[in-house]
Protein backbone atom coordinates (compact mmCIF):
# COMPACT_ATOMS: atom_id res chain seq x y z
CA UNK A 1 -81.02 9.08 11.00
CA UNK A 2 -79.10 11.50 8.72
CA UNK A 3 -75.74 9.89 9.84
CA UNK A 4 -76.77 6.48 9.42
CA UNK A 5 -78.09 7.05 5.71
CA UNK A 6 -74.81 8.79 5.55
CA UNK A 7 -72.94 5.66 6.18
CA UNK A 8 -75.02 3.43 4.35
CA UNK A 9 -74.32 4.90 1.17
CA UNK A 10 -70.39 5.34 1.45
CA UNK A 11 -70.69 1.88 2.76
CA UNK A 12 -72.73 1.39 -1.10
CA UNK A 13 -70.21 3.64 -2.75
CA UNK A 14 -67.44 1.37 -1.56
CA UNK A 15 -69.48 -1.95 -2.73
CA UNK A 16 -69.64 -0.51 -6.00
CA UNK A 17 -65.79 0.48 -6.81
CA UNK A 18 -64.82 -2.67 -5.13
CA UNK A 19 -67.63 -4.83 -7.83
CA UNK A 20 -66.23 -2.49 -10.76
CA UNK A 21 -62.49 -3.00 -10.06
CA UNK A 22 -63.24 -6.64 -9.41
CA UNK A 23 -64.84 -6.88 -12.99
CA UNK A 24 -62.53 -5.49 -14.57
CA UNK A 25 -59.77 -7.86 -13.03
CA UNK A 26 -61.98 -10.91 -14.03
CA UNK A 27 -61.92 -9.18 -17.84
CA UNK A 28 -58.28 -8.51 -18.25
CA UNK A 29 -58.39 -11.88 -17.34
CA UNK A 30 -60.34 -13.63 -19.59
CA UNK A 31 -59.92 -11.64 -22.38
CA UNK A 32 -56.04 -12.88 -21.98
CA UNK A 33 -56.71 -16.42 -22.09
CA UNK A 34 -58.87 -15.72 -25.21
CA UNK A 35 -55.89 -14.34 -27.08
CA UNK A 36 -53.37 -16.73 -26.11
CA UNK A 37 -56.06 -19.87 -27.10
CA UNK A 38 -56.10 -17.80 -30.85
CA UNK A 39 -52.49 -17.30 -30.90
CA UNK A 40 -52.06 -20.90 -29.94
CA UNK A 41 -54.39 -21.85 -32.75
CA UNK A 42 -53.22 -19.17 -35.39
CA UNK A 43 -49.19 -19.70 -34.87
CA UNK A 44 -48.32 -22.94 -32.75
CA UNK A 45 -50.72 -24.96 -35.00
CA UNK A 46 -52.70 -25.76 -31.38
CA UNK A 47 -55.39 -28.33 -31.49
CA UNK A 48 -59.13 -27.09 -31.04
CA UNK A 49 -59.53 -28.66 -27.81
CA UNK A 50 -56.47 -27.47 -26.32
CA UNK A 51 -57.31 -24.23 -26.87
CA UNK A 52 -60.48 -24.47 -25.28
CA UNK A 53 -58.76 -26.31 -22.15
CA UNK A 54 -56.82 -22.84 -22.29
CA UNK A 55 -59.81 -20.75 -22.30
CA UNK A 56 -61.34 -22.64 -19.79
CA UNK A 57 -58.52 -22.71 -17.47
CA UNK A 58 -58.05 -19.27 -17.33
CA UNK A 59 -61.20 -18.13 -16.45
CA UNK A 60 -61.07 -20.17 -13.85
CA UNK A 61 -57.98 -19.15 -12.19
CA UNK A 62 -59.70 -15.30 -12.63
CA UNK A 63 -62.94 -16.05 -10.82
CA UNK A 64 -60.83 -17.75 -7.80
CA UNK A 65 -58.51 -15.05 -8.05
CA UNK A 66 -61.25 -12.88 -7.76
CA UNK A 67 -63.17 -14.82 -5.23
CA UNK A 68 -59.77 -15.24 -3.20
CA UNK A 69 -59.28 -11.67 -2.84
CA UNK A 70 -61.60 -10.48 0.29
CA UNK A 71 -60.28 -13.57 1.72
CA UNK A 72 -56.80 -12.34 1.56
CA UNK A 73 -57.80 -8.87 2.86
CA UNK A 74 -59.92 -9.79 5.95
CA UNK A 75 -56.87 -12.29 7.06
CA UNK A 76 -54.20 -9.28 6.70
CA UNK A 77 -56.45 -7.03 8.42
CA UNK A 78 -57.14 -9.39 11.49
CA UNK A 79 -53.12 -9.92 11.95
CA UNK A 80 -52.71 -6.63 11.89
CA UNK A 81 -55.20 -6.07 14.36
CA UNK A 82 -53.84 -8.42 16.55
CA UNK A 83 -50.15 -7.19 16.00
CA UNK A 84 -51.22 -3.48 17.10
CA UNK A 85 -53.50 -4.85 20.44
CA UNK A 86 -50.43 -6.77 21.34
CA UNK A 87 -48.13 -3.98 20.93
CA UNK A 88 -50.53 -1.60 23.10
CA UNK A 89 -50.78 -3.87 25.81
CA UNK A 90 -46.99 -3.93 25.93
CA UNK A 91 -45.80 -0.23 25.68
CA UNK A 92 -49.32 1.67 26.76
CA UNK A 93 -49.77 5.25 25.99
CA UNK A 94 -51.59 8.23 28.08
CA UNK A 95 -55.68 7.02 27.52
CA UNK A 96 -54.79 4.65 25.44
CA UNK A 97 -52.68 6.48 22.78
CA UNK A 98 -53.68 8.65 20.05
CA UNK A 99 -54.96 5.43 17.86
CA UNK A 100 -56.08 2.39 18.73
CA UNK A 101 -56.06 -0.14 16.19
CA UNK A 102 -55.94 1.87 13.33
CA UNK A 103 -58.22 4.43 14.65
CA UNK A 104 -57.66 8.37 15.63
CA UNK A 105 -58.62 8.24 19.11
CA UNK A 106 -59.56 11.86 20.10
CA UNK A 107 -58.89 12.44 23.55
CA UNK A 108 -58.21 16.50 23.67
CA UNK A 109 -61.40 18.36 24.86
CA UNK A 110 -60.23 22.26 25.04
CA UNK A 111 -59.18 24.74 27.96
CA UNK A 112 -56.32 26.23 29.14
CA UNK A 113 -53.32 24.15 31.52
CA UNK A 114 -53.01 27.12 33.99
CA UNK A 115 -50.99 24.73 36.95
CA UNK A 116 -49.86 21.55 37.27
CA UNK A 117 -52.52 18.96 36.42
CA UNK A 118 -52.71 15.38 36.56
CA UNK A 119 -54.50 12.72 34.22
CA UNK A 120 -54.74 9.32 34.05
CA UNK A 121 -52.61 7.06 32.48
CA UNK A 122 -52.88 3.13 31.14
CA UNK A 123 -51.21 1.61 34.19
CA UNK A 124 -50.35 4.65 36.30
CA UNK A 125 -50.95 8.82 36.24
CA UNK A 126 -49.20 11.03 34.12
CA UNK A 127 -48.28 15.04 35.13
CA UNK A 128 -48.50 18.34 32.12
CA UNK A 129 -47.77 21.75 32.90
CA UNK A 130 -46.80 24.59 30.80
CA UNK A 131 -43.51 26.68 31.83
CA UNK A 132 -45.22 29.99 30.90
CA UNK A 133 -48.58 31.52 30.36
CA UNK A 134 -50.50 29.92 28.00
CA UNK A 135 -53.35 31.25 26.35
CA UNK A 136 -55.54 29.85 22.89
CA UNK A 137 -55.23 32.41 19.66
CA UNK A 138 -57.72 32.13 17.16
CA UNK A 139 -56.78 32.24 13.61
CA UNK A 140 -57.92 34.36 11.06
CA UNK A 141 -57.21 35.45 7.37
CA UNK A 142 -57.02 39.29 6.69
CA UNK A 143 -58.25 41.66 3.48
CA UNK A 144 -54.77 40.65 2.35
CA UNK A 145 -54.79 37.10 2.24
CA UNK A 146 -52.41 36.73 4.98
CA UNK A 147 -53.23 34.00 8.07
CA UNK A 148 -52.48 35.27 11.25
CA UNK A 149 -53.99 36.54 15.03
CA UNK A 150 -55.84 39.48 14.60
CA UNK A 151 -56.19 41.93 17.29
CA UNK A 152 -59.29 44.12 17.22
CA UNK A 153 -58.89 47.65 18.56
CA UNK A 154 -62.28 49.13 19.06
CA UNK A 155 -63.33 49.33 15.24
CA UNK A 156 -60.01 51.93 14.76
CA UNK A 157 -57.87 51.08 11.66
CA UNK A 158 -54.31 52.35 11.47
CA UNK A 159 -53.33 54.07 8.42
CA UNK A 160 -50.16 54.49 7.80
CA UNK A 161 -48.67 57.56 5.87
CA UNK A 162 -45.62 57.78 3.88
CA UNK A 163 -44.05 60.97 3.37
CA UNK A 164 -41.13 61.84 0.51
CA UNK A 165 -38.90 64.87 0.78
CA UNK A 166 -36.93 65.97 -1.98
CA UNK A 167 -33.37 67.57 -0.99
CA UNK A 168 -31.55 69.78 -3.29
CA UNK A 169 -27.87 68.36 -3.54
CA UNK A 170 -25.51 70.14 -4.88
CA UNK A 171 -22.13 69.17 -6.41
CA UNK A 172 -19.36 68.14 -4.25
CA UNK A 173 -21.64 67.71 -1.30
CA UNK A 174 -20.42 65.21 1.45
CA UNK A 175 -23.50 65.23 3.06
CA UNK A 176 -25.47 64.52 -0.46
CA UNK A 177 -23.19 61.81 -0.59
CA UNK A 178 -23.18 60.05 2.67
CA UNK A 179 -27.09 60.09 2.14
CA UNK A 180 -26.89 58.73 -1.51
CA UNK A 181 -28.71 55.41 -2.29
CA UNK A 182 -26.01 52.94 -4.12
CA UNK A 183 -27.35 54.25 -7.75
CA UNK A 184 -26.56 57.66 -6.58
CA UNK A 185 -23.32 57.10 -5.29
CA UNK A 186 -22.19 55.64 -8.95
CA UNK A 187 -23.72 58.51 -10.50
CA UNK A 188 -21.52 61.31 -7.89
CA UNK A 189 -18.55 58.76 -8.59
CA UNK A 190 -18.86 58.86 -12.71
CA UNK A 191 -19.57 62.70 -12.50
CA UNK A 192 -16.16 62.61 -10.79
CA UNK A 193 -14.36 61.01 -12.71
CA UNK A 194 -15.31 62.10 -15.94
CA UNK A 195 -16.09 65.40 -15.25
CA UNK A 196 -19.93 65.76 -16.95
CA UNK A 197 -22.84 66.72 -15.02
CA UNK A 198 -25.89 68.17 -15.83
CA UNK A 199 -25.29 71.11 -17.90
CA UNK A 200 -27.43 73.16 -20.55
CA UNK A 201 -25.95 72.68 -24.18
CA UNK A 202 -26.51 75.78 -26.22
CA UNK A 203 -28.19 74.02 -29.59
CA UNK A 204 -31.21 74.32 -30.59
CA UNK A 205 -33.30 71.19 -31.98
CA UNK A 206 -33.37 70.29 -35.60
CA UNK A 207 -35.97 72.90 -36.50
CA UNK A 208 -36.85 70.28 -39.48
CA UNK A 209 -37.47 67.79 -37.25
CA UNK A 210 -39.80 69.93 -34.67
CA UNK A 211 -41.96 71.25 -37.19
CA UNK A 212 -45.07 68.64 -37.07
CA UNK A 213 -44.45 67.83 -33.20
CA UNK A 214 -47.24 67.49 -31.33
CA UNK A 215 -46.96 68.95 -27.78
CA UNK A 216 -47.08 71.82 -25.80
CA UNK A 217 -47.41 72.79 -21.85
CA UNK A 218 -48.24 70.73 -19.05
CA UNK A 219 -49.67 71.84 -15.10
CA UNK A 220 -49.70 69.47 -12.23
CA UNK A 221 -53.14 70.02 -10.09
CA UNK A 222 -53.40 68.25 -6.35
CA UNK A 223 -57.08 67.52 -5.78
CA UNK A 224 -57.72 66.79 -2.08
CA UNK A 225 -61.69 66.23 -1.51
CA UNK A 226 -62.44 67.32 1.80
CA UNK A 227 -64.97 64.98 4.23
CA UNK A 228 -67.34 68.09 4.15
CA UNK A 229 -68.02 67.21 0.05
CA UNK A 230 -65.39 69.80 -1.16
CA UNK A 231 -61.98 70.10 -2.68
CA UNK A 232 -59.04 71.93 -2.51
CA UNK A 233 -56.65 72.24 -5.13
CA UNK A 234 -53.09 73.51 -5.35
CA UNK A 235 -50.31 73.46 -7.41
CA UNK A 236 -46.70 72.69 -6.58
CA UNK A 237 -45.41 74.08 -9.76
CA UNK A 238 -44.87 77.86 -10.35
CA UNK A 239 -44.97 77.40 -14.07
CA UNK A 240 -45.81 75.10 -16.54
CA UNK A 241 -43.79 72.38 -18.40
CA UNK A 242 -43.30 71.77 -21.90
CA UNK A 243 -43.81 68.38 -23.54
CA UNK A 244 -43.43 67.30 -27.32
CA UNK A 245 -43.10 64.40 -29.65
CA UNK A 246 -40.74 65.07 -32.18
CA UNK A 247 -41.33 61.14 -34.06
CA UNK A 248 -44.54 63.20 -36.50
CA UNK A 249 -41.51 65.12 -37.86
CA UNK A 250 -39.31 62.05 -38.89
CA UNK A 251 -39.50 61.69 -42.93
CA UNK A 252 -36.35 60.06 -43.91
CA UNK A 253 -33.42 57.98 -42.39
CA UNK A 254 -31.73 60.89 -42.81
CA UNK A 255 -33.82 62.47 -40.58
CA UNK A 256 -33.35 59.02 -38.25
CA UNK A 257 -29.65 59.54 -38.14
CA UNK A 258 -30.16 63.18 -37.27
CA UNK A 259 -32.33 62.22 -34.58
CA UNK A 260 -30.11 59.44 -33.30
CA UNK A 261 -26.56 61.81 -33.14
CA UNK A 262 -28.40 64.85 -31.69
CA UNK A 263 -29.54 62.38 -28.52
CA UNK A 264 -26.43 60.74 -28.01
CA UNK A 265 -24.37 64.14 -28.26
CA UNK A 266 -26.92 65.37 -25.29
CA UNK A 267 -26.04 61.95 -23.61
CA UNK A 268 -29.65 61.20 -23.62
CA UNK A 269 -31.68 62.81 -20.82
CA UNK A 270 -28.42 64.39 -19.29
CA UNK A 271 -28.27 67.77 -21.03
CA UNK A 272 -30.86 70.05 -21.39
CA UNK A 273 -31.20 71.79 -25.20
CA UNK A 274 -32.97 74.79 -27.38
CA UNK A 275 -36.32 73.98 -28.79
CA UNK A 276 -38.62 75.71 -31.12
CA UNK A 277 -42.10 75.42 -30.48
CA UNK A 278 -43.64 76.23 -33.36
CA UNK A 279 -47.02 77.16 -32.29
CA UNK A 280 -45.61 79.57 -29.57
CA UNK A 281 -42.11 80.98 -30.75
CA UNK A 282 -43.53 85.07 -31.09
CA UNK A 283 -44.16 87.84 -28.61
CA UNK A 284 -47.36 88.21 -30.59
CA UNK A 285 -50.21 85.99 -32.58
CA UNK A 286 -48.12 82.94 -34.65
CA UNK A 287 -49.22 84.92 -37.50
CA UNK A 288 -48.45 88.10 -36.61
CA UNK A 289 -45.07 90.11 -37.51
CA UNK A 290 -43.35 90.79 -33.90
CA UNK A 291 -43.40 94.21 -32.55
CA UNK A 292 -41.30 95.63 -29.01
CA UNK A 293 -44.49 96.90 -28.34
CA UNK A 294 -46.32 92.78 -27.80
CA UNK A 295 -45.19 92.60 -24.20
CA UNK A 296 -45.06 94.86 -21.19
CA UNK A 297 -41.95 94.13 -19.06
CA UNK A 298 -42.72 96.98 -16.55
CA UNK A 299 -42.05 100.86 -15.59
CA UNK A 300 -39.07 102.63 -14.49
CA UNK A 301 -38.44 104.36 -11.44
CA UNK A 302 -35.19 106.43 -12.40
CA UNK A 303 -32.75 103.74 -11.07
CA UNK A 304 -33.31 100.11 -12.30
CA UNK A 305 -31.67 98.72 -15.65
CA UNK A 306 -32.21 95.54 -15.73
CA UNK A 307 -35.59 93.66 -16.80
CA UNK A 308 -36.61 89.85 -17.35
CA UNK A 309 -38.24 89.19 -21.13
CA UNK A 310 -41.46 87.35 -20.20
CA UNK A 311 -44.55 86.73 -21.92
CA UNK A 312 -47.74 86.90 -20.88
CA UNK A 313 -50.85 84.70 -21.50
CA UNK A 314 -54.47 86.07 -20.19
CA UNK A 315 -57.81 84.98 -20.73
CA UNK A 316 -60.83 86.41 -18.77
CA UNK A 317 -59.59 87.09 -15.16
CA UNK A 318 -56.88 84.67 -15.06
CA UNK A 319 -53.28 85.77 -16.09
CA UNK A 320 -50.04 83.84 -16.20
CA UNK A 321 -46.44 85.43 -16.53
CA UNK A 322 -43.87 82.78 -18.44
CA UNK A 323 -40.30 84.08 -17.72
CA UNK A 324 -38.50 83.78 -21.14
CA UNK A 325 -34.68 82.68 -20.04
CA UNK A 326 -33.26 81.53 -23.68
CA UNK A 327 -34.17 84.26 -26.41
CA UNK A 328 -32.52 83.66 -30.09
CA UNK A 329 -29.96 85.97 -30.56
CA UNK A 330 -30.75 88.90 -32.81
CA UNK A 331 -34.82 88.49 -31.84
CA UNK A 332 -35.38 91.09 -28.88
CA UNK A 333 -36.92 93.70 -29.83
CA UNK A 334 -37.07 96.25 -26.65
CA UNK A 335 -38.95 99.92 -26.27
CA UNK A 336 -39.66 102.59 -24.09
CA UNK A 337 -42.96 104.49 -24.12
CA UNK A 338 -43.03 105.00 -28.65
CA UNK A 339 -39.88 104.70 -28.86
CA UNK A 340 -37.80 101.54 -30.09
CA UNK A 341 -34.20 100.91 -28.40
CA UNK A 342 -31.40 99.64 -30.82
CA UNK A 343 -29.36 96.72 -29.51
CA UNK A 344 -26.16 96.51 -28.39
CA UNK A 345 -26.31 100.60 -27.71
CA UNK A 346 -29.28 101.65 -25.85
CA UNK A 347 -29.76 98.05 -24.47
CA UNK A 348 -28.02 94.43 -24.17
CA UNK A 349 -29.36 91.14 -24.10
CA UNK A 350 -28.12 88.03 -21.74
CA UNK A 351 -29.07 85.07 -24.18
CA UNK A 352 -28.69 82.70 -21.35
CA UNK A 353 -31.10 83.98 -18.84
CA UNK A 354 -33.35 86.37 -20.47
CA UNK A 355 -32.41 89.60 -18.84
CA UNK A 356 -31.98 92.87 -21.11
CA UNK A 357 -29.54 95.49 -19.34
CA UNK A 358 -30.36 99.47 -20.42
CA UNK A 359 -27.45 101.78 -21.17
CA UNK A 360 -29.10 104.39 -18.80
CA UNK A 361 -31.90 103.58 -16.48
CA UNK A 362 -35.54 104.59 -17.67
CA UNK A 363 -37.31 107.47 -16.13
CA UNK A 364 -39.67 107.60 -13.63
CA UNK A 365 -43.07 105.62 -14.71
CA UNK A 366 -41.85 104.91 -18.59
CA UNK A 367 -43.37 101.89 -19.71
């Protein structure tokens, strides 16, 4: 019952759009014999009458025009018909082909051709086979999108896990080479050629410029949350980095050109450069006046001269040792027990890594 009440109205729906094109055929129609009949009358000094006779005439050719129409349809329709029986009867396909005049005629009903099989055929019997197995492969559309055959594997999902290693190349390597991405291989080929790689340039920032930065250090945590509820943290960093923005400090165009001339004398992010943090630039308190006395490097045993400047940073249990590898000349101020060592006779400084060398060795336990 459903289907046929189905039918019945796209059977109505197709009455309809066939009524409303048909109206507005017989419109266009009329309407165009109105306008000629006033055109007639308005320009070609027409007579009343004939202009009627116009109008009259050409609704009447729009009405059998309209009339004529499923007239003209059924007739093509039937010789087409008869064109496509004759044609079938003359070159038959298997059951009849896959239409039959006009129509989809459905004929496949499912299951796999495991052998030779035979079916009938319009005038004689036809033979299929497949060459290989054969087997039907349902499609399906995955979390990505993608339409494909799925394969289910007991409820396991494969995750897949991609692992980077950093190597350490250094200069001159063949083997850093050879394993070089394209980008890489320019850079080992300019280095070459021009001679400049990485390099530390012994200048010091603008201090005008870094006073007013905003910055200072930076730790990288790994978080890993266990599937008991937990985490676990670690750190792949010994120390901490520094960050700033210098752009706060910027007042003038002067300042701009500065700014400009320093970074392209460091060939941008090539070479690596002094910088005064402002907020952490003493051995002591920022306001404090420095004293050797701010920062224990450790005790002698009798035999070792050399010590690395560091500074230390402790709050409650926790305590962090920051080596300090670039001290201003002139700056270090070094001790032993009360007493303060003079530079460049009891003691030297290496303003490049940090390291302060005693003339003679302090004693056993001096601090």
């Amino acid at each position: 019952m459903t289907a046929a009440f189905e039918a019945e109205l796209a059977r109505l729906r197709q009455s309809m759009l066939y009524t409303g094109r048909e109206v507005g055929t017989l419109s266009a129609g009329i309407s165009g014999g109105l306008r000629r009949a006033f055109e007639g009358l308005a320009f070609d000094g027409m007579k009343l009458g004939d202009a009627l006779k116009s109008v009259g005439q050409s609704i009447a050719q729009s009405a059998f025009s309209v009339a004529m129409k499923p007239i003209e349809q059924a007739f093509a329709g039937a010789i087409a018909q008869g064109v496509n029986g004759m044609v079938s009867g003359m070159m038959p396909f298997a059951n009849g082909g896959a239409f039959v005049q006009g129509r989809v005629t459905p004929f496949a009903r499912g299951g796999v051709v495991t052998h030779a099989t035979a079916f009938p055929m319009r005038g004689g019997t036809g033979l299929m086979g497949e060459a290989g197995p054969e087997a039907i492969m349902p499609l399906s559309r995955g979390a990505d999108g993608r339409l494909g055959v799925s394969m289910d594997g007991g409820g396991a999902r494969t995750t897949n896990v991609t692992i980077n290693i950093s190597t350490p190349m250094s200069r001159g390597s063949n083997a850093a080479k050879a394993r070089s991405p394209p980008r890489w291989a320019a850079f080992w080929r300019a280095a070459t050629e021009t001679g400049e790689t990485m390099a530390f340039h012994e200048i010091r920032f603008p201090a005008s410029l870094s006073f007013g930065s905003v910055g200072g250090p930076e730790r990288r945590t790994e978080i890993v949350a266990m599937v008991n509820g937990h985490e676990e943290r670690r750190t792949p960093w010994a120390h901490s980095r520094r960050r700033y923005d210098a752009g706060l400090g910027l007042r003038s165009l002067d300042d701009v050109a500065t700014l400009i001339a320093f970074f392209e004398a460091r060939a941008g992010q090539l070479h690596g450069f002094r910088w005064k943090d402002w907020a952490d630039f003493k051995s002591g308190q920022p306001n404090g006046v420095p004293h050797f006395q701010d920062q224990h490097l450790g005790y002698g045993d009798g035999r070792r001269v050399s010590f690395q400047l560091s500074k230390t940073y402790a709050s409650g249990p926790g305590r962090y040792a920051r080596p300090i590898s670039k001290p201003v000349e002139g700056t270090v101020l070094v001790g032993i027990g009360a007493d303060q060592m003079r530079e460049a006779v009891d003691f030297t400084v290496d303003h490049d890594k940090g390291v302060i060398t005693f003339a003679a060795p302090p004693g056993e336990g001096r601090r």
